[in-house]
C-alpha atoms as a PDB file:
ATOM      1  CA  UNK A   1      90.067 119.909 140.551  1.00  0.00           C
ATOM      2  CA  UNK A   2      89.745 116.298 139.725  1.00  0.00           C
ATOM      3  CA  UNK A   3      89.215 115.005 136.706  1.00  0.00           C
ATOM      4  CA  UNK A   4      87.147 111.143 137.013  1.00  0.00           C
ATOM      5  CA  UNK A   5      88.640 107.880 135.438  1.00  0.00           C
ATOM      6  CA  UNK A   6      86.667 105.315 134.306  1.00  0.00           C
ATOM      7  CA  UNK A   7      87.786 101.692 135.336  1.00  0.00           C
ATOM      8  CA  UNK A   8      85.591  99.564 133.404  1.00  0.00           C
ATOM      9  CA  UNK A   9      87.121  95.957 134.265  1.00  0.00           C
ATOM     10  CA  UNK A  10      86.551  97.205 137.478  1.00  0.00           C
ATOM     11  CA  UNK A  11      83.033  98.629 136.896  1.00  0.00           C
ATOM     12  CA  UNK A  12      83.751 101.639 138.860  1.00  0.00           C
ATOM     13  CA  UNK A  13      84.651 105.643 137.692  1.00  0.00           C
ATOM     14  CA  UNK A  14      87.063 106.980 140.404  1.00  0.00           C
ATOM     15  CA  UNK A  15      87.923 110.801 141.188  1.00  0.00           C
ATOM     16  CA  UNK A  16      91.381 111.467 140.233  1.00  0.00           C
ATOM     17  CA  UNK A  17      92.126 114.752 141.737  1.00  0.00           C
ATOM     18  CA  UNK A  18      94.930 117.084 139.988  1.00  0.00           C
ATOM     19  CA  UNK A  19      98.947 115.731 140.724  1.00  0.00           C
ATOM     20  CA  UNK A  20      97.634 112.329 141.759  1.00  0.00           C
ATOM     21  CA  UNK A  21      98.683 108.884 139.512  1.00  0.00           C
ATOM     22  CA  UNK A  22      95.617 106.572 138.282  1.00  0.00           C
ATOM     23  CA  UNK A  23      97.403 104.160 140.400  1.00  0.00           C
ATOM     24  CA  UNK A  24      97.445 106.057 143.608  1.00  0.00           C
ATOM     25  CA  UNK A  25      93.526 106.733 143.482  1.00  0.00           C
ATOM     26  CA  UNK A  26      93.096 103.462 142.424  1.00  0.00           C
ATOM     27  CA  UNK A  27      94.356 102.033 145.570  1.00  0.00           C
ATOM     28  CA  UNK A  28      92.560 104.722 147.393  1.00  0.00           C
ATOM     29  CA  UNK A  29      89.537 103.072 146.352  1.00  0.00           C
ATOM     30  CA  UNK A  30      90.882  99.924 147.430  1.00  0.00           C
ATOM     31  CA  UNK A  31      91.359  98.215 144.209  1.00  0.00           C
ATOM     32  CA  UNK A  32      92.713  95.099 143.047  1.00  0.00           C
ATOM     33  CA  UNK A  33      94.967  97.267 140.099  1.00  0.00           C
ATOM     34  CA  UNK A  34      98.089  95.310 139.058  1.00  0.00           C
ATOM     35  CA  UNK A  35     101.520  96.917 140.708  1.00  0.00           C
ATOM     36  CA  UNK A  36     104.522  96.478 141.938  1.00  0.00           C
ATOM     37  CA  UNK A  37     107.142  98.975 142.394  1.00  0.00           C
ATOM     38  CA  UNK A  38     105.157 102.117 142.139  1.00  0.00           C
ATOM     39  CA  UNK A  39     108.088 103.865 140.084  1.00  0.00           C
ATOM     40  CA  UNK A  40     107.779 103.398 136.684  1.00  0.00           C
ATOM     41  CA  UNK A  41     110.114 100.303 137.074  1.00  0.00           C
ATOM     42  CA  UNK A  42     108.521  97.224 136.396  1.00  0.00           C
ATOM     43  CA  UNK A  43     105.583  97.575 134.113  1.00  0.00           C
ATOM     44  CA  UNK A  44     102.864  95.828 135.910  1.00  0.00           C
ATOM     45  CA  UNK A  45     100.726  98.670 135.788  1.00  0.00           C
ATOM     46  CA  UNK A  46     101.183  98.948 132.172  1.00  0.00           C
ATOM     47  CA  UNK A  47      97.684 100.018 131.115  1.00  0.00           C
ATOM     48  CA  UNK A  48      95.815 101.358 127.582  1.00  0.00           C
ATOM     49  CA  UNK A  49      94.355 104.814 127.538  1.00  0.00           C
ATOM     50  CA  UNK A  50      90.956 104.292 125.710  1.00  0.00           C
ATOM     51  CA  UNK A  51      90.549 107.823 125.942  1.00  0.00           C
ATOM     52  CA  UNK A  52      91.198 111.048 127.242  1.00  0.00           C
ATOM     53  CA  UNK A  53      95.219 112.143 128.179  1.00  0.00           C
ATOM     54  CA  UNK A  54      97.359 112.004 130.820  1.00  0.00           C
ATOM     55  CA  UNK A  55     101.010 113.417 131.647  1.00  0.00           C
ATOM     56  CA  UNK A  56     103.455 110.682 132.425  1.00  0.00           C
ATOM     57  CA  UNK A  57     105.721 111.763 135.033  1.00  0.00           C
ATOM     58  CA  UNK A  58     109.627 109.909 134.640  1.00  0.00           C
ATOM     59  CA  UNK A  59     109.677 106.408 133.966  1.00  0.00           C
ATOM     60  CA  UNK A  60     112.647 103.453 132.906  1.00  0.00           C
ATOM     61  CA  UNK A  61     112.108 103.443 129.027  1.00  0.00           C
ATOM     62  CA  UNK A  62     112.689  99.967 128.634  1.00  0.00           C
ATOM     63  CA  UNK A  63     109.010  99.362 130.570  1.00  0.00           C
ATOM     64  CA  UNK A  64     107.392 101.486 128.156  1.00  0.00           C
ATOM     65  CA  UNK A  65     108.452 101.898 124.746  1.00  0.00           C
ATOM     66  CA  UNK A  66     107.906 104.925 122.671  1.00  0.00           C
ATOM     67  CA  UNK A  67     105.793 102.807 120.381  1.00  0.00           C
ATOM     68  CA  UNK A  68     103.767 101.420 123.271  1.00  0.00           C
ATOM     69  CA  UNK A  69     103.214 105.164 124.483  1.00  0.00           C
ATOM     70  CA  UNK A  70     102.420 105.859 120.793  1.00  0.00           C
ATOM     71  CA  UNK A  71      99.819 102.393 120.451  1.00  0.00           C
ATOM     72  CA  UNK A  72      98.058 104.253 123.569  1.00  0.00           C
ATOM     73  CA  UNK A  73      99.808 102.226 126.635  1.00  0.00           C
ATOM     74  CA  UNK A  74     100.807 103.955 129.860  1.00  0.00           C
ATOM     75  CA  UNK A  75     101.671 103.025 133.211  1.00  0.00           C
ATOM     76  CA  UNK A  76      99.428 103.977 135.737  1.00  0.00           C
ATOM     77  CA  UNK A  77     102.042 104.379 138.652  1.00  0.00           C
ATOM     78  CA  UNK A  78     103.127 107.166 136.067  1.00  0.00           C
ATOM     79  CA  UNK A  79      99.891 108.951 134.754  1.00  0.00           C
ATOM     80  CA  UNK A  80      98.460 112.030 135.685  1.00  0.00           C
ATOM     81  CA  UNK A  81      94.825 112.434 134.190  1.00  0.00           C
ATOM     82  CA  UNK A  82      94.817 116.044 132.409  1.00  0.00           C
ATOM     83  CA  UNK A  83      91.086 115.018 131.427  1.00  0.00           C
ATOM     84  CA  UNK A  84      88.426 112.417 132.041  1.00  0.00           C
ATOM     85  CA  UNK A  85      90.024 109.088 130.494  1.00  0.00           C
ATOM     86  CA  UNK A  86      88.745 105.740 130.252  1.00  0.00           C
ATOM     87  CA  UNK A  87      92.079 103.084 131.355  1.00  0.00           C
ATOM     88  CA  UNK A  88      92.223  99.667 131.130  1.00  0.00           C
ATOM     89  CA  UNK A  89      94.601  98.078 132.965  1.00  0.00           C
ATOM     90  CA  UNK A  90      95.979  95.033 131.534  1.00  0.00           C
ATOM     91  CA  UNK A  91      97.330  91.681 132.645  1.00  0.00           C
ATOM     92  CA  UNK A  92     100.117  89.607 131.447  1.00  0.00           C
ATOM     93  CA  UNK A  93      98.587  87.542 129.028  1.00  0.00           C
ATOM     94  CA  UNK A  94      97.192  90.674 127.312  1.00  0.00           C
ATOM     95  CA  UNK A  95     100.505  92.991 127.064  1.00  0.00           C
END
């Protein structure tokens, strides 16, 4: 099952199938999405969940504060869609 993630910056949706990252289907599709380390430590995938949910598999907590997880930010190297979502990925001048 995959569950479909709306890029809108990107002006795409992309299939996100079950125990795949937004990140890793991202770059399946060949796009530009901020990233560096694919770990969960660096942050430059740090994104905001407009909507649906995702499971965020083990990340440094100093790249993602619990009150950036609780403001709706996530890191996409990290999240695992449990629904259809709508992510934004963000750049530095917008963190």
């Amino acid at each position: 099952m995959a569950f479909t993630v709306k890029l809108p910056q990107f002006g795409i949706e992309i299939d996100v199938p079950r125990g795949m990252t937004v990140l890793e289907a991202a770059l399946d599709e060949d796009l530009d999405y901020p990233f560096f380390c694919r770990g969960g430590t660096c942050g430059k995938c740090k994104s905001r969940l407009v909507s649906g949910s995702v499971d965020m598999k083990p990340y440094a907590g100093f790249v993602l504060t619990e009150a950036e997880r609780e403001s709706g930010l996530i890191l996409a190297c990290r999240a695992l869609p449990l629904s259809d979502c709508e992510i934004v990925a963000l750049d530095d001048e917008n963190l």
